[in-house]
Protein backbone atom coordinates (compact mmCIF):
# COMPACT_ATOMS: atom_id res chain seq x y z
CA UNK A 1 0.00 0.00 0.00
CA UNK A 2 1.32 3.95 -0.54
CA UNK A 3 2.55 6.03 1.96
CA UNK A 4 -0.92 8.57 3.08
CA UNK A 5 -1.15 12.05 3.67
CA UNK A 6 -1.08 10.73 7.62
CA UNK A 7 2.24 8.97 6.73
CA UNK A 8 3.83 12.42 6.30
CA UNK A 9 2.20 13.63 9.36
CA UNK A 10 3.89 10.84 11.47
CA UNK A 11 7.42 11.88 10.29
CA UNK A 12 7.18 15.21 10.05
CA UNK A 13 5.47 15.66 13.35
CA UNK A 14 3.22 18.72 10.83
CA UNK A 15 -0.65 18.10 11.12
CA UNK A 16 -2.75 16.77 8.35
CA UNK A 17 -4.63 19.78 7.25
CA UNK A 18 -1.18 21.75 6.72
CA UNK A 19 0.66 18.67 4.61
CA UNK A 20 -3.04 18.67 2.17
CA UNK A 21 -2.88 22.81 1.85
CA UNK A 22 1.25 22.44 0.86
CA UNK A 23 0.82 19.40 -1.47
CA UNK A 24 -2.24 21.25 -3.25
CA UNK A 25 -0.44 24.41 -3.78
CA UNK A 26 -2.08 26.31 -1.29
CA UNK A 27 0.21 26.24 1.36
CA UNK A 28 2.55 29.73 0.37
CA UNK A 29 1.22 30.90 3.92
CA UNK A 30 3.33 28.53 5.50
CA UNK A 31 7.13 28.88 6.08
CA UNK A 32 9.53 27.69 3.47
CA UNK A 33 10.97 25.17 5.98
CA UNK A 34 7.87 23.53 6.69
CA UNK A 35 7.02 23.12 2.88
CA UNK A 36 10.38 21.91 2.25
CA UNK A 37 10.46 19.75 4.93
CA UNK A 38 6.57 18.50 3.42
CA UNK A 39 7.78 17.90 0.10
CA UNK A 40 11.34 16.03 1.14
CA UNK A 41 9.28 13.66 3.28
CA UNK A 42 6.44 12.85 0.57
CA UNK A 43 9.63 12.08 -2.23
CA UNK A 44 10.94 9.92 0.65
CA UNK A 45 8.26 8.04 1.05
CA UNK A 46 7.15 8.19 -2.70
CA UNK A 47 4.20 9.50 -1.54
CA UNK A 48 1.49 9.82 -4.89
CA UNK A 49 -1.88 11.31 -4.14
CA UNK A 50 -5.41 9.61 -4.12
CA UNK A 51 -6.71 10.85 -7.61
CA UNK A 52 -10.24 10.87 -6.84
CA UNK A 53 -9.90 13.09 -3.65
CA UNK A 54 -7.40 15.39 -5.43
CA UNK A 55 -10.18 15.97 -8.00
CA UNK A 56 -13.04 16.92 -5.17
CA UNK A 57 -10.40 19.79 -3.93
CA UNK A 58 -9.64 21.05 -7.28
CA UNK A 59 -12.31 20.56 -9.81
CA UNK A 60 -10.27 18.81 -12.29
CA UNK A 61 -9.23 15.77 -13.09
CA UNK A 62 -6.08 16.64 -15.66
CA UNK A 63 -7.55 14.48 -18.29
CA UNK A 64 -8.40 15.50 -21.78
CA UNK A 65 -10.82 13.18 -24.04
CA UNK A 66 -9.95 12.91 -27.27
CA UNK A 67 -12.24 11.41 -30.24
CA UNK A 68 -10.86 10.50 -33.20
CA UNK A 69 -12.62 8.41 -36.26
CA UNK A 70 -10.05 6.00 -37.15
CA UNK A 71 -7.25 5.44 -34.57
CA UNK A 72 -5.12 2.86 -37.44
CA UNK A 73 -5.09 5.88 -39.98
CA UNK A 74 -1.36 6.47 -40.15
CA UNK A 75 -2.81 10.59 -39.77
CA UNK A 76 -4.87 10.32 -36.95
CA UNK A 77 -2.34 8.18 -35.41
CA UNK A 78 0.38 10.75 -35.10
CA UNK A 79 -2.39 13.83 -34.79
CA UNK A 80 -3.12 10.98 -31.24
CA UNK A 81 0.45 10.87 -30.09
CA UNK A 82 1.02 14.99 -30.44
CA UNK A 83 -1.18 15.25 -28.50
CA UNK A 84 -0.41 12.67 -25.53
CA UNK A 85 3.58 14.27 -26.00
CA UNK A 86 2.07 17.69 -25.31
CA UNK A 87 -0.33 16.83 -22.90
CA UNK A 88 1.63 13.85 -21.04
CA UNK A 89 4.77 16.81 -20.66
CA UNK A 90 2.31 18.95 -18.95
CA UNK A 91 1.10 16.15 -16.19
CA UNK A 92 -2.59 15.35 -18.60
CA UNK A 93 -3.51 12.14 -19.58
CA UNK A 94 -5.76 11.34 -22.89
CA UNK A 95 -8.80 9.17 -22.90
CA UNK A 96 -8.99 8.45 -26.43
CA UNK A 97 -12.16 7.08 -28.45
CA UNK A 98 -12.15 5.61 -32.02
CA UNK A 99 -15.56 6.27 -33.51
CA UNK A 100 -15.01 4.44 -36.94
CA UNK A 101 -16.99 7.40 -38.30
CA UNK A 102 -20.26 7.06 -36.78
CA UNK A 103 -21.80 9.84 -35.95
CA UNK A 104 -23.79 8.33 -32.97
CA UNK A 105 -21.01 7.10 -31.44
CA UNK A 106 -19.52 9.90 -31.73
CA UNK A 107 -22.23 11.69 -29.66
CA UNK A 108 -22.80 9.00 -27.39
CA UNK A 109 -18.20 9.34 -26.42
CA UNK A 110 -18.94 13.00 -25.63
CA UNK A 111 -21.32 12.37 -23.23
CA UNK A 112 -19.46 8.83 -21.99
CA UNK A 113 -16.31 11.91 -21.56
CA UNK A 114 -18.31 14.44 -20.32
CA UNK A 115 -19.68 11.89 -17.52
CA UNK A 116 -16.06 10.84 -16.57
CA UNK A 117 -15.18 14.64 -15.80
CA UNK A 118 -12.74 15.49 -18.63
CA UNK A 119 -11.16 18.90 -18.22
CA UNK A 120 -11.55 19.41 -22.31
CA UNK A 121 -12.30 17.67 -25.40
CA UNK A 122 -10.19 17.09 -28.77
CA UNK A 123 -12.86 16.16 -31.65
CA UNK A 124 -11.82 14.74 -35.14
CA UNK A 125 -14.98 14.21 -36.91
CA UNK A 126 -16.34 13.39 -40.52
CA UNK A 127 -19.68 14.12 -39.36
CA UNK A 128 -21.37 17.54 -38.90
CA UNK A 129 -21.96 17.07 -34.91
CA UNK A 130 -25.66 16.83 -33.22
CA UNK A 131 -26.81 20.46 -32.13
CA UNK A 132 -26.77 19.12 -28.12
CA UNK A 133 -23.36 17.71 -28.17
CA UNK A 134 -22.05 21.66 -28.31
CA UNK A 135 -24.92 22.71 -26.31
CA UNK A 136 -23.88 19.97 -23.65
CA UNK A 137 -19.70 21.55 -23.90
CA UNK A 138 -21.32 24.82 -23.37
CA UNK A 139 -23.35 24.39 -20.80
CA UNK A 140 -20.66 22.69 -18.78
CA UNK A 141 -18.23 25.58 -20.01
CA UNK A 142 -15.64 22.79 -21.05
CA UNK A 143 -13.44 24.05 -23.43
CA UNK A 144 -13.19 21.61 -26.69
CA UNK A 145 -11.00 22.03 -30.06
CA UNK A 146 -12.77 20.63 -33.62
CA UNK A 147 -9.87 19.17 -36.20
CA UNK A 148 -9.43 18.87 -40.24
CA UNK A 149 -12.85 19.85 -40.83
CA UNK A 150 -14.61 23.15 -41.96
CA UNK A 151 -18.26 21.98 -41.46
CA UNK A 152 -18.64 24.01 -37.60
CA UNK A 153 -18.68 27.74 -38.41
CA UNK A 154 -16.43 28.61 -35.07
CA UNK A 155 -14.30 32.20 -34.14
CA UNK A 156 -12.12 30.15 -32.37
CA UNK A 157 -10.88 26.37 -31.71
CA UNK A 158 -10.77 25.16 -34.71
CA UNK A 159 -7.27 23.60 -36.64
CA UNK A 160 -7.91 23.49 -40.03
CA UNK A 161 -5.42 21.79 -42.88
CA UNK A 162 -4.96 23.52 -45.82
CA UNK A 163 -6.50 21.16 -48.66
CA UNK A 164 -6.06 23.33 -51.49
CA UNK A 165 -2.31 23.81 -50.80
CA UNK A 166 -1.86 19.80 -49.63
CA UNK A 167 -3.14 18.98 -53.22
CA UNK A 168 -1.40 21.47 -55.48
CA UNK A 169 1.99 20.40 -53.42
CA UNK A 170 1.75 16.79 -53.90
CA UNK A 171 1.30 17.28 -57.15
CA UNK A 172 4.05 19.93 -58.25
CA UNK A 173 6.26 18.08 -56.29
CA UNK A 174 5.73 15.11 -58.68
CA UNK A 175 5.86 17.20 -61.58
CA UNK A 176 9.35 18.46 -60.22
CA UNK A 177 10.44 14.58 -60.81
CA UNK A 178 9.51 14.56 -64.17
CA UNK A 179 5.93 13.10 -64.32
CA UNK A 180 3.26 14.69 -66.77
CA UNK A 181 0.39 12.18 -66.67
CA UNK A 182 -0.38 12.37 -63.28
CA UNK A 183 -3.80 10.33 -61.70
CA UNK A 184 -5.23 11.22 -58.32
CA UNK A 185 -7.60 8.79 -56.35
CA UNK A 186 -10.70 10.81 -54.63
CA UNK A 187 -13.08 10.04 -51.99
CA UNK A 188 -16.45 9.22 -52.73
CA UNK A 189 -17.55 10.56 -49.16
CA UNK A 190 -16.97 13.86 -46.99
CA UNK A 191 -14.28 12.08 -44.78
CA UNK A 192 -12.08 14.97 -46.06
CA UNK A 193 -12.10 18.23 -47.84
CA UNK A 194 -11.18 16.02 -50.96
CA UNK A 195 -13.12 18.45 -53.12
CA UNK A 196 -10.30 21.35 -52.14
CA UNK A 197 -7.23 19.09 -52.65
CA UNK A 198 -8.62 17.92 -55.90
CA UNK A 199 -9.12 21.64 -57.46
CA UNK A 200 -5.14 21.66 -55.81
CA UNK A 201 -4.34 19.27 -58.14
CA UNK A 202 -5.86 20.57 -60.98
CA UNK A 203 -4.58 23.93 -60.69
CA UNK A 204 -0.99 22.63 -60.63
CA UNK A 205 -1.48 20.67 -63.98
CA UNK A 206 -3.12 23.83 -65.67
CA UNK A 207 -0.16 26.04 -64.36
CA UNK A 208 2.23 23.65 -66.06
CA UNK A 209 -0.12 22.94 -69.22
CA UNK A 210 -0.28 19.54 -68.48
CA UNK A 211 -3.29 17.32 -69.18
CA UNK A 212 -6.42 17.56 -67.31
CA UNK A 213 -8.40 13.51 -67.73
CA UNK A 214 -11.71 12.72 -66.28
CA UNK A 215 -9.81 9.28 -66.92
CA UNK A 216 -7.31 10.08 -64.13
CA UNK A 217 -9.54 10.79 -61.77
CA UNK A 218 -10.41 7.89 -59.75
CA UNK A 219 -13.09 7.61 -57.13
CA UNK A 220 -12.38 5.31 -53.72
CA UNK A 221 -13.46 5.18 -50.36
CA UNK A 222 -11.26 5.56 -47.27
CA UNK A 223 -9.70 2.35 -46.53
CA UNK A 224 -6.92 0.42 -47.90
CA UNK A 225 -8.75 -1.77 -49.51
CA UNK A 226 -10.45 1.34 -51.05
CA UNK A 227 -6.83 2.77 -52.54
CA UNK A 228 -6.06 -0.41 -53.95
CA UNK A 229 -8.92 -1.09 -55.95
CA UNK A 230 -8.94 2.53 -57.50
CA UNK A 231 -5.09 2.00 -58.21
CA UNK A 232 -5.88 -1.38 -59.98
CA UNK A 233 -8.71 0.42 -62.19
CA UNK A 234 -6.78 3.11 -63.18
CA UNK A 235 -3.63 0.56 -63.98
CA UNK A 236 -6.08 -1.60 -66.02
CA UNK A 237 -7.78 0.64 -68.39
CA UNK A 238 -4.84 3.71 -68.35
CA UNK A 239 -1.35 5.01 -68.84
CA UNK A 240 -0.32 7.02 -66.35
CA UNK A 241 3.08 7.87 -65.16
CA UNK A 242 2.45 8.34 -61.08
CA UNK A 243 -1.19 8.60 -58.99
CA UNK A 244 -1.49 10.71 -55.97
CA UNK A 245 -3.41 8.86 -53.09
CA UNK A 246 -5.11 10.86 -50.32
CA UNK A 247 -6.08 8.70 -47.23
């Protein structure tokens, strides 16, 4: 079992109520030799406090939930660990949810993380959120930050990606290589602003006077599988030097 608040007490001979003001951060009235004294004695006895009482005296519970709708996409993935790195370095914790894109689950993890006392939310969604999942946030005053999409019409906590610049990038890039017949597989769903990377694309073939195909322009949805079987199409029935794949 781990050393207690009255643990301290015992060595230190300092009562109980003064040890929980000092190891909250509300003991400045107290001398700096008591607090020291406080402090050396709970890394002696590797003292760690109970979580659930810390969070009655402060309100918060240093956790952030985060929802994401597909934690094995190689960009949600490392949007999930910058997060935990920033968060973990400032003593947070993530409770992440994978909603696979549902848009009922996702509703149903912000209340699930608003239940469990979250100090803020992180939301990645495809989906234009239910009216009482912001109304909930508000209400609660929890602050919460919406990612990659442009569907929530927001002054402020919102992280966009530029689409139109991703798309005209990839592809001067791979004109810069040498390519000229250049395919792009789509999305045939609202998973991303494909719309905006695919006028991206365009834009840096018409800059270049390079040909513009209906042909090259492949339709798949967001998976693997998805990718593949647009590259295979596109393989079968044209020539094409390189494709750019957004996923």
């Amino acid at each position: 079992m781990g050393a207690t608040i009255r643990d301290i007490a015992e060595k230190t001979g300092v009562s109980i109520t003064t040890i929980s003001q000092i190891l909250n951060g509300k003991g400045s009235r107290f001398s700096e030799a008591t607090r020291n004294k406080v402090f050396q004695t709970a890394k002696e006895l590797a003292y760690k406090p109970n979580f659930f009482a810390k969070n009655m005296v402060t309100n918060r519970t240093n956790t952030i939930g985060m929802i994401v709708p597909e934690v094995t996409d190689p960009f949600f993935s490392q949007m999930v660990k910058g997060a935990e790195d920033y968060l973990n370095a400032h003593d947070y914790m993530i409770l992440l949810c994978n909603s696979s894109q549902d848009s009922t689950r996702e509703d149903l993890y912000v209340e699930e993380l608003l239940h469990r006392a979250v100090d803020g939310l992180i939301i990645a969604s495809p989906n234009i959120l239910a009216s009482n999942v912001f109304t909930q946030l508000e209400a609660m005053r929890k602050p919460y930050i919406l990612l990659d999409r442009k569907r929530h019409h927001r002054e402020e906590g919102n992280i966009y990606i530029d689409d139109y610049e991703g798309g005209y990038m990839a592809t001067e890039h791979l004109v810069s290589l040498g390519h000229r017949k250049i395919g792009i597989i789509s999305s045939d769903d609202s998973f991303y602003s494909v719309e905006e990377r695919l006028q991206g694309y365009q834009a840096c073939l018409k800059k270049h006077h390079l040909t513009i195909s209906s042909d090259w322009i492949m339709e798949g949805d967001q998976t693997m599988t998805g990718g593949y079987n647009a590259t295979k199409k596109i393989a079968r029935n044209y020539r094409y030097h390189c494709i750019i794949r957004y996923k």
